[in-house]
C-alpha atoms as a PDB file:
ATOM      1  CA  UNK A   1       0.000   0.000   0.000  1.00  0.00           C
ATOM      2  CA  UNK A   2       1.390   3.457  -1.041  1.00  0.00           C
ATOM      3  CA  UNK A   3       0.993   6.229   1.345  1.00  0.00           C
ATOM      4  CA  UNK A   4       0.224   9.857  -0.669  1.00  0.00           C
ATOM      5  CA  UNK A   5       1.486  12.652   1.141  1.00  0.00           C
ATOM      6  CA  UNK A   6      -1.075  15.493   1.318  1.00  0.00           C
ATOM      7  CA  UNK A   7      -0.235  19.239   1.430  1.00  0.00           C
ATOM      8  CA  UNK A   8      -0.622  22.332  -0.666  1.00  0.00           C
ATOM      9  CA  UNK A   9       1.406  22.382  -4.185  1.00  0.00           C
ATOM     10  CA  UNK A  10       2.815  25.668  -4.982  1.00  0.00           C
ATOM     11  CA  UNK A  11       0.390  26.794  -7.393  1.00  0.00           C
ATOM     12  CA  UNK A  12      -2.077  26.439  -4.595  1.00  0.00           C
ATOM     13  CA  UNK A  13       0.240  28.660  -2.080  1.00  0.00           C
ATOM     14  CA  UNK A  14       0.341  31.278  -4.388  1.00  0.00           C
ATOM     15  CA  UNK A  15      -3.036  31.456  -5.187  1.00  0.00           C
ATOM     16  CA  UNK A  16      -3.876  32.380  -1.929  1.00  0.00           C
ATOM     17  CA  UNK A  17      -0.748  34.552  -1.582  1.00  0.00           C
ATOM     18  CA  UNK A  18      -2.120  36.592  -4.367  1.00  0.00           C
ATOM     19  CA  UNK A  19      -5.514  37.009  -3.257  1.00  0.00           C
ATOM     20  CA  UNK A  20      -4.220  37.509   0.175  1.00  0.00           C
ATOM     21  CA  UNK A  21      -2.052  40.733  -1.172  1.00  0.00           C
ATOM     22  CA  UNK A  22      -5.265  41.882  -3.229  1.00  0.00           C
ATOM     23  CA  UNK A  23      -7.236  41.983  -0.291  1.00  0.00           C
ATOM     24  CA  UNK A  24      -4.531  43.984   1.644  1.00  0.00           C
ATOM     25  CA  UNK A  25      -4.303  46.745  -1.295  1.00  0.00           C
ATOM     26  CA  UNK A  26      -8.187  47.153  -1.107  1.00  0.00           C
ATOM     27  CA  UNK A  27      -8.283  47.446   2.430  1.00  0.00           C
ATOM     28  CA  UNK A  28      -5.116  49.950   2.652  1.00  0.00           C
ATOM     29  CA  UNK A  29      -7.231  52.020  -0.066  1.00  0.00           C
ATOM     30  CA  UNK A  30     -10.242  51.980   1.671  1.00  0.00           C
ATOM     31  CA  UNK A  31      -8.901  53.034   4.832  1.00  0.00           C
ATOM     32  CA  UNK A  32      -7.066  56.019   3.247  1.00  0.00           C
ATOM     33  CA  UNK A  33      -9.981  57.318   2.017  1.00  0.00           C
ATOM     34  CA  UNK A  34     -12.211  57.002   5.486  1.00  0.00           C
ATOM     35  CA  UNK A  35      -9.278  59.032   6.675  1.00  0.00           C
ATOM     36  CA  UNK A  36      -9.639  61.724   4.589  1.00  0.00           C
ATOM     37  CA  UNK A  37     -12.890  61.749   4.554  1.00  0.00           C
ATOM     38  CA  UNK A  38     -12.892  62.260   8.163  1.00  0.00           C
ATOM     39  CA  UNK A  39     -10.508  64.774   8.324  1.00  0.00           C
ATOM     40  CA  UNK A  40     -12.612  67.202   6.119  1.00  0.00           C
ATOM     41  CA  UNK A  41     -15.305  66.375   8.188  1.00  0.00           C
ATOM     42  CA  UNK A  42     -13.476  67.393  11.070  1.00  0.00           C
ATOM     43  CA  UNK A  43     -12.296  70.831   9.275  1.00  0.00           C
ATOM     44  CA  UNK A  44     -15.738  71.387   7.280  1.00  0.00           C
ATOM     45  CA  UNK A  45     -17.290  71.404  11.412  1.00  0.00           C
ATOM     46  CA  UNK A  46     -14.634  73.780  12.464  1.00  0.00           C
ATOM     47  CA  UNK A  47     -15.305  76.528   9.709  1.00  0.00           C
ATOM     48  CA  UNK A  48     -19.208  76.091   9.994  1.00  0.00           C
ATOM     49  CA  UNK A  49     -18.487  76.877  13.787  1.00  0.00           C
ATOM     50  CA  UNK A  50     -16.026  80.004  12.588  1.00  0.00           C
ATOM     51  CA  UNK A  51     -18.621  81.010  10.559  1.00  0.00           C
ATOM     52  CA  UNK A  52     -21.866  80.758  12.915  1.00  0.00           C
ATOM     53  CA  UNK A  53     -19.229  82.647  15.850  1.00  0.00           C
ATOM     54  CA  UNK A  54     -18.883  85.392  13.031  1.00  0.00           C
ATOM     55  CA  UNK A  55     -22.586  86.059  11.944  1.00  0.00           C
ATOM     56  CA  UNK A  56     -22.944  85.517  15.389  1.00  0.00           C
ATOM     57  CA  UNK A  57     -20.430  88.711  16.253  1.00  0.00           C
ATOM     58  CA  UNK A  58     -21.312  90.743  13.492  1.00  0.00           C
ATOM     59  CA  UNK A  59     -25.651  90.501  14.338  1.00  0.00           C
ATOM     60  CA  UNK A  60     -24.561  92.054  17.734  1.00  0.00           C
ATOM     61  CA  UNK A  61     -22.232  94.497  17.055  1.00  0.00           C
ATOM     62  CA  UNK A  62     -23.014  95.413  13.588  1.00  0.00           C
ATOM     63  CA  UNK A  63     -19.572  94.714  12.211  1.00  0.00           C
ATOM     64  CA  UNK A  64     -17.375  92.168  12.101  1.00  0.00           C
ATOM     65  CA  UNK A  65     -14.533  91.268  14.452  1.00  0.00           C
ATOM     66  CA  UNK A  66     -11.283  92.982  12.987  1.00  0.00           C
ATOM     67  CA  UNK A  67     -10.066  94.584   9.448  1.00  0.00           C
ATOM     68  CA  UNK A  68      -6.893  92.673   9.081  1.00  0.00           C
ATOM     69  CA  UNK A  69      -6.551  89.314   7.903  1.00  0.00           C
ATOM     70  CA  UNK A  70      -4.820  86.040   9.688  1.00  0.00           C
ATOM     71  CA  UNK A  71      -5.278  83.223  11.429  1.00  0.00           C
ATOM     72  CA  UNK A  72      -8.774  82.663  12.802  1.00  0.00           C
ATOM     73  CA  UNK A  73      -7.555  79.672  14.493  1.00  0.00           C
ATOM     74  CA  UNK A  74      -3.815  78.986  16.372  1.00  0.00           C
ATOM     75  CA  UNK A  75      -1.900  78.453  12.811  1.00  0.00           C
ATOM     76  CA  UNK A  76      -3.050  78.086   9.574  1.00  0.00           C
ATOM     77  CA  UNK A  77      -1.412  78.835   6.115  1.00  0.00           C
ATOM     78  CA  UNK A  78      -2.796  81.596   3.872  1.00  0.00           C
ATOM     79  CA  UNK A  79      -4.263  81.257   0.296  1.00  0.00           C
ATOM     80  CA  UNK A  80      -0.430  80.677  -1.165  1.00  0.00           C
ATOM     81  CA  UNK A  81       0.368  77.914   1.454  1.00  0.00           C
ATOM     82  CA  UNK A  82       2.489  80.258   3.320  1.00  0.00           C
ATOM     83  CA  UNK A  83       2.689  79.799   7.161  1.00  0.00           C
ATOM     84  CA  UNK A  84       1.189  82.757   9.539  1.00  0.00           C
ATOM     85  CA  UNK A  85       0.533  83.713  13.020  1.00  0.00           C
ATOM     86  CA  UNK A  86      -2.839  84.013  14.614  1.00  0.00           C
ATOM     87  CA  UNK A  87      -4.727  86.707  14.729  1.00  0.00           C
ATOM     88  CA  UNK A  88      -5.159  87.373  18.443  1.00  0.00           C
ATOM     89  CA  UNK A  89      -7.348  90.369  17.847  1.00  0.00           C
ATOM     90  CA  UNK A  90     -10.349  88.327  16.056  1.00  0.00           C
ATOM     91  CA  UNK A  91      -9.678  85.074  18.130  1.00  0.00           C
ATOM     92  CA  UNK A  92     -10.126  87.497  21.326  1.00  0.00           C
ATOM     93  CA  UNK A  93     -13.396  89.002  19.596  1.00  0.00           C
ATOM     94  CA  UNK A  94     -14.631  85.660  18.715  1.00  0.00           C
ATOM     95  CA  UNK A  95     -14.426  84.356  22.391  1.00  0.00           C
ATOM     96  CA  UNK A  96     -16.716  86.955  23.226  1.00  0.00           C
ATOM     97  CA  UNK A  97     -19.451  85.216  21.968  1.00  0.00           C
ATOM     98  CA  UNK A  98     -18.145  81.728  21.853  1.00  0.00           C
ATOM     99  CA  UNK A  99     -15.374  79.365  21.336  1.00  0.00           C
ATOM    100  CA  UNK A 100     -13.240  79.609  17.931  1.00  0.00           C
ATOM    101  CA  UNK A 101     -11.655  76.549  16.569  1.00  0.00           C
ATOM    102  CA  UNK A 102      -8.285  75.786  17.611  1.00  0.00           C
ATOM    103  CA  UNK A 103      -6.987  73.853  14.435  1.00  0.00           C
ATOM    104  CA  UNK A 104      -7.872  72.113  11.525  1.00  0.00           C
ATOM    105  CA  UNK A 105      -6.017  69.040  10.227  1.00  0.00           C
ATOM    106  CA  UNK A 106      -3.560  69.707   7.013  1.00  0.00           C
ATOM    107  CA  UNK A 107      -4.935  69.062   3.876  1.00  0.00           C
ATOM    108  CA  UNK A 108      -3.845  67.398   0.769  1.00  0.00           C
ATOM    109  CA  UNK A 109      -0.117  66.526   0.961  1.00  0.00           C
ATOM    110  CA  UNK A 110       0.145  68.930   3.919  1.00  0.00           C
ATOM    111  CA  UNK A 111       1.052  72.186   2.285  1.00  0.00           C
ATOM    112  CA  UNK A 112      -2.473  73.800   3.573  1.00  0.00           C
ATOM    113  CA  UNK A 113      -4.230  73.791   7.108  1.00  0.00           C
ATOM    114  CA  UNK A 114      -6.216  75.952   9.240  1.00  0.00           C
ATOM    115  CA  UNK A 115      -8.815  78.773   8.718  1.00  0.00           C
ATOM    116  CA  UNK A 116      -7.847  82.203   7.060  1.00  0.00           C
ATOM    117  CA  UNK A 117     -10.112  85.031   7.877  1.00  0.00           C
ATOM    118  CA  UNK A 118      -8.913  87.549   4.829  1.00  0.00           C
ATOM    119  CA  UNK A 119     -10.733  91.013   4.784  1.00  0.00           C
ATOM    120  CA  UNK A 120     -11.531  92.681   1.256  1.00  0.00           C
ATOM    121  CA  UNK A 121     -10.223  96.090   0.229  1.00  0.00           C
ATOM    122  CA  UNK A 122     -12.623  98.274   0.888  1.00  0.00           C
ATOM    123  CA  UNK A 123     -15.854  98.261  -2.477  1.00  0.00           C
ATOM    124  CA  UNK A 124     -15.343  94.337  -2.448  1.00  0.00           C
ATOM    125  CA  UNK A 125     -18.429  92.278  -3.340  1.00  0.00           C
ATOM    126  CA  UNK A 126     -19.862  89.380  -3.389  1.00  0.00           C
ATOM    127  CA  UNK A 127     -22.672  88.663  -5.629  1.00  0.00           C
ATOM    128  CA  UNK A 128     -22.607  92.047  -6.288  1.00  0.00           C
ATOM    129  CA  UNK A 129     -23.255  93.065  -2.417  1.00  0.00           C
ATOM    130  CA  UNK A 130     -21.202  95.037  -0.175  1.00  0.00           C
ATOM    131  CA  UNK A 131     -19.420  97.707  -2.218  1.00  0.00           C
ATOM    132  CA  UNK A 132     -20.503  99.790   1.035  1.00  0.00           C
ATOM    133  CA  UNK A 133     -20.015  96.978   3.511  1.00  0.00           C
ATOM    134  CA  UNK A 134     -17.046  94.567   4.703  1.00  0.00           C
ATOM    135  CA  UNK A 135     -16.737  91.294   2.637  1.00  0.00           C
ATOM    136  CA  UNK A 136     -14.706  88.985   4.110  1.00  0.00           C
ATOM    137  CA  UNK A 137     -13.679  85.479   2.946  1.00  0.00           C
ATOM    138  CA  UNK A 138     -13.077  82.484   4.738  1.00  0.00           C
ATOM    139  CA  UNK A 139     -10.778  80.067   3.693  1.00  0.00           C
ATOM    140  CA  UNK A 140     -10.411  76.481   4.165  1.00  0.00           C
ATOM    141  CA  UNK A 141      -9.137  73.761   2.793  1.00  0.00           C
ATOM    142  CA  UNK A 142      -9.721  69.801   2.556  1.00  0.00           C
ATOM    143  CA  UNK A 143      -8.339  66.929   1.072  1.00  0.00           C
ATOM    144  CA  UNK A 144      -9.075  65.493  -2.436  1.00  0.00           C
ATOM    145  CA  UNK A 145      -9.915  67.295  -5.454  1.00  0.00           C
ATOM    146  CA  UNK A 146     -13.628  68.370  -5.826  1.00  0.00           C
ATOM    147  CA  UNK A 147     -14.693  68.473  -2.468  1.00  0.00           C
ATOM    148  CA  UNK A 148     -17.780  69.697  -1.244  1.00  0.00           C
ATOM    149  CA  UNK A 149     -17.071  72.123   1.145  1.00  0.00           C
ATOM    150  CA  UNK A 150     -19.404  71.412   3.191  1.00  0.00           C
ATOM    151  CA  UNK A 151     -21.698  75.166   3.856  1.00  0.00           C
ATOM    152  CA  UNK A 152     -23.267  77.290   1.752  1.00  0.00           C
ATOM    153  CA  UNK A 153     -22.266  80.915   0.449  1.00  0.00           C
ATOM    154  CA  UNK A 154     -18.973  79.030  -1.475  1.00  0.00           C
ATOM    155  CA  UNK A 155     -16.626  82.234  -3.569  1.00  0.00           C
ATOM    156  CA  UNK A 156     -14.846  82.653  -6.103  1.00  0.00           C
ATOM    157  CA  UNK A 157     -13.317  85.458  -7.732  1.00  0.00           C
ATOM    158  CA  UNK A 158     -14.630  86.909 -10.873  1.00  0.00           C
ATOM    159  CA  UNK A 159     -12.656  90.242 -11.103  1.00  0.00           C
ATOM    160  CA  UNK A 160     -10.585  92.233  -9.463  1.00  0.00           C
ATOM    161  CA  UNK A 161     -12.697  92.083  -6.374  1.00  0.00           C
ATOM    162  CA  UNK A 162     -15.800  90.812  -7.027  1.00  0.00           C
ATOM    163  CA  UNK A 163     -16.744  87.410  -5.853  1.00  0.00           C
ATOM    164  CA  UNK A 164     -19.462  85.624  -6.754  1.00  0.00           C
ATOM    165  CA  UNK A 165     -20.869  82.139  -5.490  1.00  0.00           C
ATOM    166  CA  UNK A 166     -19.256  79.290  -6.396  1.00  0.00           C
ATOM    167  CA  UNK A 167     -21.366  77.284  -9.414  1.00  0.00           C
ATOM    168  CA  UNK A 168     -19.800  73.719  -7.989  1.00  0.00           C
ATOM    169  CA  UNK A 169     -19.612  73.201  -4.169  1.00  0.00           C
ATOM    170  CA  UNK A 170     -16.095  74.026  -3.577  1.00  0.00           C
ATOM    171  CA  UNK A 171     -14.273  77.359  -4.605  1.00  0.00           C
ATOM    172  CA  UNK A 172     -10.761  75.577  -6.948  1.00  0.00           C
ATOM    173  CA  UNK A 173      -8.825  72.596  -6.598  1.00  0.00           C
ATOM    174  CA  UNK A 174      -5.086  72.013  -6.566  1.00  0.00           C
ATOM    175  CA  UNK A 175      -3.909  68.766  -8.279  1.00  0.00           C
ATOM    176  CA  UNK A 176      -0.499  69.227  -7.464  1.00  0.00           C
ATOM    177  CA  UNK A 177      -0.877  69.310  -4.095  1.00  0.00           C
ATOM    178  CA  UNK A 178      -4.662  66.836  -3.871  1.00  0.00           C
ATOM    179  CA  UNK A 179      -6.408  70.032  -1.968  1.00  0.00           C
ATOM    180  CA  UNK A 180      -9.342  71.860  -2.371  1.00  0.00           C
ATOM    181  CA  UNK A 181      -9.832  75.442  -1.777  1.00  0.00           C
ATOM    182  CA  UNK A 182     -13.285  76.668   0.152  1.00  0.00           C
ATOM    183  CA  UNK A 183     -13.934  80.137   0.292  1.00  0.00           C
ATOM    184  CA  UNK A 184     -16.952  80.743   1.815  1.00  0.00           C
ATOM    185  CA  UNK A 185     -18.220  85.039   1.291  1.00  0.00           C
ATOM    186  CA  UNK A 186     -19.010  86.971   4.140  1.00  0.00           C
ATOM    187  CA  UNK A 187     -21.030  90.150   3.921  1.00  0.00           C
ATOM    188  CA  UNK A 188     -20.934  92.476   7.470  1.00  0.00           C
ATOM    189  CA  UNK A 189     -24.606  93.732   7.923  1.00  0.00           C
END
């Protein structure tokens, strides 16, 4: 009697090897994009928060917090991807009637994070509004191109300085570095 010796043959091992490393790349694809996606969540909450603290500011003083543009929360980078400081004059006049966002998480390949509070020259618009009033843009950015930013009153710039609202749901996109820009337009009362 001949005894057969059982056990995988090498076609077999590799088989499962492959679907084994197929499995990995979906799951390693999937997870980067939950993480994304839940970092934009986390900075599209922060800047509706910013925003509502603004509004919220400028219904009871009439105004809003400061002329000068920065850092609404502790660093951020600006509309070129350049580092700044905060702004301790609009965080200060944001506490006043609530609690500003701290930070965002960086976006894209890292070059842009945090909220930039940038105040218009002076006959700015937006939608054609505010040549007599402040405009003020707030700007945000998330990861992945096309993003929907996440609130409503989304800018971009026609000319010179008038802004109108964005026809898609985010303001422009950056495919070199996989960010997308949200301006959101602010008009003082």
């Amino acid at each position: 009697m001949r005894k057969t010796k059982s056990g995988f043959t090498i076609v077999e091992l590799l088989i499962v090897i492959v679907v084994i490393g197929i499995l990995a790349a979906i799951t390693i694809v999937a997870y980067n994009g939950i993480q994304a996606r839940a970092k934009n969540t986390s900075t599209i909450s922060a800047a509706s928060q910013a925003i509502k603290l603004i509004r919220t500011y400028d219904a009871l003083s009439g105004t809003f917090p400061t002329t000068s543009s920065g850092c609404l929360t502790n660093t951020c980078t600006d509309y070129s991807g350049t580092a700044t400081s905060p702004q301790t004059n609009l965080i200060n006049n944001l506490k006043t009637v609530g609690n500003p966002p701290t930070s965002t998480p960086t976006a894209g390949n890292g070059t842009y994070y945090g909220i930039w509070y940038n105040t218009r020259p002076d006959g700015a618009t937006f939608d054609g509004n505010g040549a007599t009033k402040r405009v003020v843009l707030l700007q945000y950015w998330l990861t992945g191109l096309a993003q929907d930013c996440g609130v409503a009153d989304i800018a971009i710039q026609a000319t010179g300085e008038a802004w109108q609202r964005s026809t898609n749901k985010y303001s422009y996109s950056y495919s070199a570095s996989n960010t997308t820009a949200c301006w959101v337009g602010l008009i003082s009362s």
